[in-house]
N, C-alpha and C. Protein backbone atom coordinates (compact mmCIF):
# COMPACT_ATOMS: atom_id res chain seq x y z
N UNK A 1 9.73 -58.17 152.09
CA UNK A 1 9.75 -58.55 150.70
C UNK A 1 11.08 -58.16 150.08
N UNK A 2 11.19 -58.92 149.33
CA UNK A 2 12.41 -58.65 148.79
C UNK A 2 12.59 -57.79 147.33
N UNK A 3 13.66 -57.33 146.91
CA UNK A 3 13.52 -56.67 145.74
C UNK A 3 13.92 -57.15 144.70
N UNK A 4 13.19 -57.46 143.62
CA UNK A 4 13.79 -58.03 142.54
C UNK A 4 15.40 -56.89 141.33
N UNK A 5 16.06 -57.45 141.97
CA UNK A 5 17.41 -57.10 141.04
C UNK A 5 17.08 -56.59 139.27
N UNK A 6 16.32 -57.79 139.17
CA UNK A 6 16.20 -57.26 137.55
C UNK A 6 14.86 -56.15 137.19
N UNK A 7 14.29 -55.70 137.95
CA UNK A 7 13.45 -55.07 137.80
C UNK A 7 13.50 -53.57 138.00
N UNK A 8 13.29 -52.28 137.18
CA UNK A 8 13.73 -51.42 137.78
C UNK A 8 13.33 -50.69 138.92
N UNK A 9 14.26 -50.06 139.46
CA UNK A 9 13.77 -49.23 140.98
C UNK A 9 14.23 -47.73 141.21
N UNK A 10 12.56 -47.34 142.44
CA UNK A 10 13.42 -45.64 142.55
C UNK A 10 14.12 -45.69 144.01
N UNK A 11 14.59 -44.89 144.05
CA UNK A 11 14.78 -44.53 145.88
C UNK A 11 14.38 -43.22 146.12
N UNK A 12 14.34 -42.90 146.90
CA UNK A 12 13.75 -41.75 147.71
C UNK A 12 13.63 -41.73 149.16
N UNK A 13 14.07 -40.62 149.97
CA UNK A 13 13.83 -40.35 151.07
C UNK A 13 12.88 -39.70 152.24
N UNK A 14 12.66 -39.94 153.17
CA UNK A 14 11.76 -39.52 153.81
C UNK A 14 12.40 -38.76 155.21
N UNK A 15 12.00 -37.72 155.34
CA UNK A 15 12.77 -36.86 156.83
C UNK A 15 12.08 -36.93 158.43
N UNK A 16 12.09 -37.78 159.11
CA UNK A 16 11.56 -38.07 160.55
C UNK A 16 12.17 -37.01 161.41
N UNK A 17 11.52 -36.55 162.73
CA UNK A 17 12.11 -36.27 163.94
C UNK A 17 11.82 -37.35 164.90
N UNK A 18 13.30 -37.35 165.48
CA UNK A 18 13.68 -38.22 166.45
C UNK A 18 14.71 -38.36 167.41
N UNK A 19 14.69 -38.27 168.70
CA UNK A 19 15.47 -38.01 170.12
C UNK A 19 16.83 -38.68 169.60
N UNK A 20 16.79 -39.65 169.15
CA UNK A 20 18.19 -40.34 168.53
C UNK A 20 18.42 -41.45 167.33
N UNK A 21 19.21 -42.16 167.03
CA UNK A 21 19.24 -42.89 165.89
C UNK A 21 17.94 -44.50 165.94
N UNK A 22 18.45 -45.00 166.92
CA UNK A 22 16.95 -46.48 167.27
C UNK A 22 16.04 -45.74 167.22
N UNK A 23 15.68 -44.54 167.97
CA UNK A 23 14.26 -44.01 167.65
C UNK A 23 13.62 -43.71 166.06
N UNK A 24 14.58 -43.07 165.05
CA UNK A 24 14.42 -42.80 164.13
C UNK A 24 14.17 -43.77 163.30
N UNK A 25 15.44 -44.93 163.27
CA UNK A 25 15.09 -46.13 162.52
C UNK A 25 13.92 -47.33 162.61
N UNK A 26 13.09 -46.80 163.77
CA UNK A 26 11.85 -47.61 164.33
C UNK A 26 10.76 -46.61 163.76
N UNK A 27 11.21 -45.48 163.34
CA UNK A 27 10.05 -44.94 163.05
C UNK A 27 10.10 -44.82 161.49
N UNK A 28 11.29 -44.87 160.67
CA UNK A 28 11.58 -45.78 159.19
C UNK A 28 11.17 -46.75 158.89
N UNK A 29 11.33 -47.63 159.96
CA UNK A 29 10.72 -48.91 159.56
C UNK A 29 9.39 -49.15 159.33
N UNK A 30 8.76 -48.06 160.17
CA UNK A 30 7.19 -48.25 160.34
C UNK A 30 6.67 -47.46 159.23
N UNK A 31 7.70 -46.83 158.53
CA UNK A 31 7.33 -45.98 156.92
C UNK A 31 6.98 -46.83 155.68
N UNK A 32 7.51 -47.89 156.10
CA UNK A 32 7.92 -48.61 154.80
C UNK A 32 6.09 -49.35 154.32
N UNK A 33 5.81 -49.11 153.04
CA UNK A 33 4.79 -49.67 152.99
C UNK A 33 4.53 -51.61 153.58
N UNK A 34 3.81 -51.99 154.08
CA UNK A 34 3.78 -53.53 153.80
C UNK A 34 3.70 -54.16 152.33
N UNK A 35 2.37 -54.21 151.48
CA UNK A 35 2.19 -54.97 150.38
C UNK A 35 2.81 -54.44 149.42
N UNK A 36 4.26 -53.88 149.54
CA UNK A 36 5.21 -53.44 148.34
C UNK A 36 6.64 -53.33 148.93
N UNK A 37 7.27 -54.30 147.74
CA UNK A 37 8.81 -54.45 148.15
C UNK A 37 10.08 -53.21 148.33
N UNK A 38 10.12 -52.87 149.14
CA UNK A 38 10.53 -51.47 149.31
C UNK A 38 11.66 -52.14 150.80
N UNK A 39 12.87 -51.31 150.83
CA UNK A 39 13.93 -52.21 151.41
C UNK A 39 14.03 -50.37 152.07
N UNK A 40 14.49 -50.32 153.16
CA UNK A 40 15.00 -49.04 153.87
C UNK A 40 16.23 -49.89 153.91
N UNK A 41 17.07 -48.51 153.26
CA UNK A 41 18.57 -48.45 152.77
C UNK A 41 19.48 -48.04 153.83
N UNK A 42 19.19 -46.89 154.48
CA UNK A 42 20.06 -46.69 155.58
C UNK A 42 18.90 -45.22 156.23
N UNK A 43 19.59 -44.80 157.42
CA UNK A 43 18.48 -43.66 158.14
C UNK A 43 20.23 -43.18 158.70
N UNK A 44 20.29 -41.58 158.70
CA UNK A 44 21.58 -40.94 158.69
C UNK A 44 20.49 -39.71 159.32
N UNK A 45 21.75 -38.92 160.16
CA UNK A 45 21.47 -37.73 161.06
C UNK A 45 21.34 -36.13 159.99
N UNK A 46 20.34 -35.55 159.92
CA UNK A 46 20.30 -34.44 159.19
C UNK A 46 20.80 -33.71 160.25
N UNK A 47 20.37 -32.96 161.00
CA UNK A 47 21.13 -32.03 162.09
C UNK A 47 21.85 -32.02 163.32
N UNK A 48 22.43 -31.34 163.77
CA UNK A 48 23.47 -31.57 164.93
C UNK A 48 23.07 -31.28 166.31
N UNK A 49 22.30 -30.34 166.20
CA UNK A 49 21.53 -29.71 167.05
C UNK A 49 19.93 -29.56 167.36
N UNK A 50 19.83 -30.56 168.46
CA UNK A 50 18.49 -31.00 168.66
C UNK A 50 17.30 -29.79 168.64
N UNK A 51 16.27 -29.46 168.43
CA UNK A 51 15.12 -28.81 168.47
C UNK A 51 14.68 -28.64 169.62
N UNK A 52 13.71 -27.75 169.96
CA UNK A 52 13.50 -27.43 171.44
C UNK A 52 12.58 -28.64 171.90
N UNK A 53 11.93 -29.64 171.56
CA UNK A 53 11.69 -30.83 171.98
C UNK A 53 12.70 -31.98 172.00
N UNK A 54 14.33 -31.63 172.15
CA UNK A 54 15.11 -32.24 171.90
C UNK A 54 15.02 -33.48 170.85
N UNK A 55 14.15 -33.00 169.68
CA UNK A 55 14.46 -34.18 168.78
C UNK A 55 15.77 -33.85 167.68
N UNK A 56 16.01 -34.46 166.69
CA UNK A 56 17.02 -34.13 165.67
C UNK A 56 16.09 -34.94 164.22
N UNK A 57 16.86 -34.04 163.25
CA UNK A 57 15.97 -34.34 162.24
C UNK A 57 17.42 -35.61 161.25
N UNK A 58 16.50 -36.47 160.94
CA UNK A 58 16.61 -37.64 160.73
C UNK A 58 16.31 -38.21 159.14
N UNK A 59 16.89 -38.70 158.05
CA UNK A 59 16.71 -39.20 157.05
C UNK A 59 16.64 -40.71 156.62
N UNK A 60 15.64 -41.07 156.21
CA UNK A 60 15.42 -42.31 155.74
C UNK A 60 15.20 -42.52 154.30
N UNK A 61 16.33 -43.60 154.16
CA UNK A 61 16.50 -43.60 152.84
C UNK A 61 15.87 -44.85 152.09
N UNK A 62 14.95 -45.36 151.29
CA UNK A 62 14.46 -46.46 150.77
C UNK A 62 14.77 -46.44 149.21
N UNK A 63 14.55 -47.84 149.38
CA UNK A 63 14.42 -48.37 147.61
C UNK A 63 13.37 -49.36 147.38
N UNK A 64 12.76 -48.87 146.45
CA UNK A 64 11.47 -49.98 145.88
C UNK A 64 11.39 -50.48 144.39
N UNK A 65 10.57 -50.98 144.04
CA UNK A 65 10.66 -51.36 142.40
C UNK A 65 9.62 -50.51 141.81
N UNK A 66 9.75 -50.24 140.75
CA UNK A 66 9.16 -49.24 139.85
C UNK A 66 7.50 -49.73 139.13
């Protein structure tokens, strides 16, 4: 769905663990509600250093309408 421009919107983020970046952004994607227009903005690396399940913690960033 798309987002209407003239309408207002929030963003907000959500923090995943994930082995690497495709993993993370597959698991963003699957955040995103369906029956509401909500666009994932970008997904960026929170830490450098993987966790003892070698994941890394991961940010997903969305925007929806208000």
């Amino acid at each position: 769905m798309l987002i209407d421009p003239d309408k207002p919107n929030d963003e907000w983020e959500i923090e995943v663990k994930a082995a690497n970046l495709d993993v993370a952004y597959g698991k963003c994607e699957r955040l995103r509600p369906e029956n509401y227009p909500v666009e994932l903005l970008n997904v960026t690396q929170r830490t450098k250093t993987p966790d003892k399940n070698g994941n890394f913690k991961f940010v997903c960033w969305f925007r929806g309408e208000s």
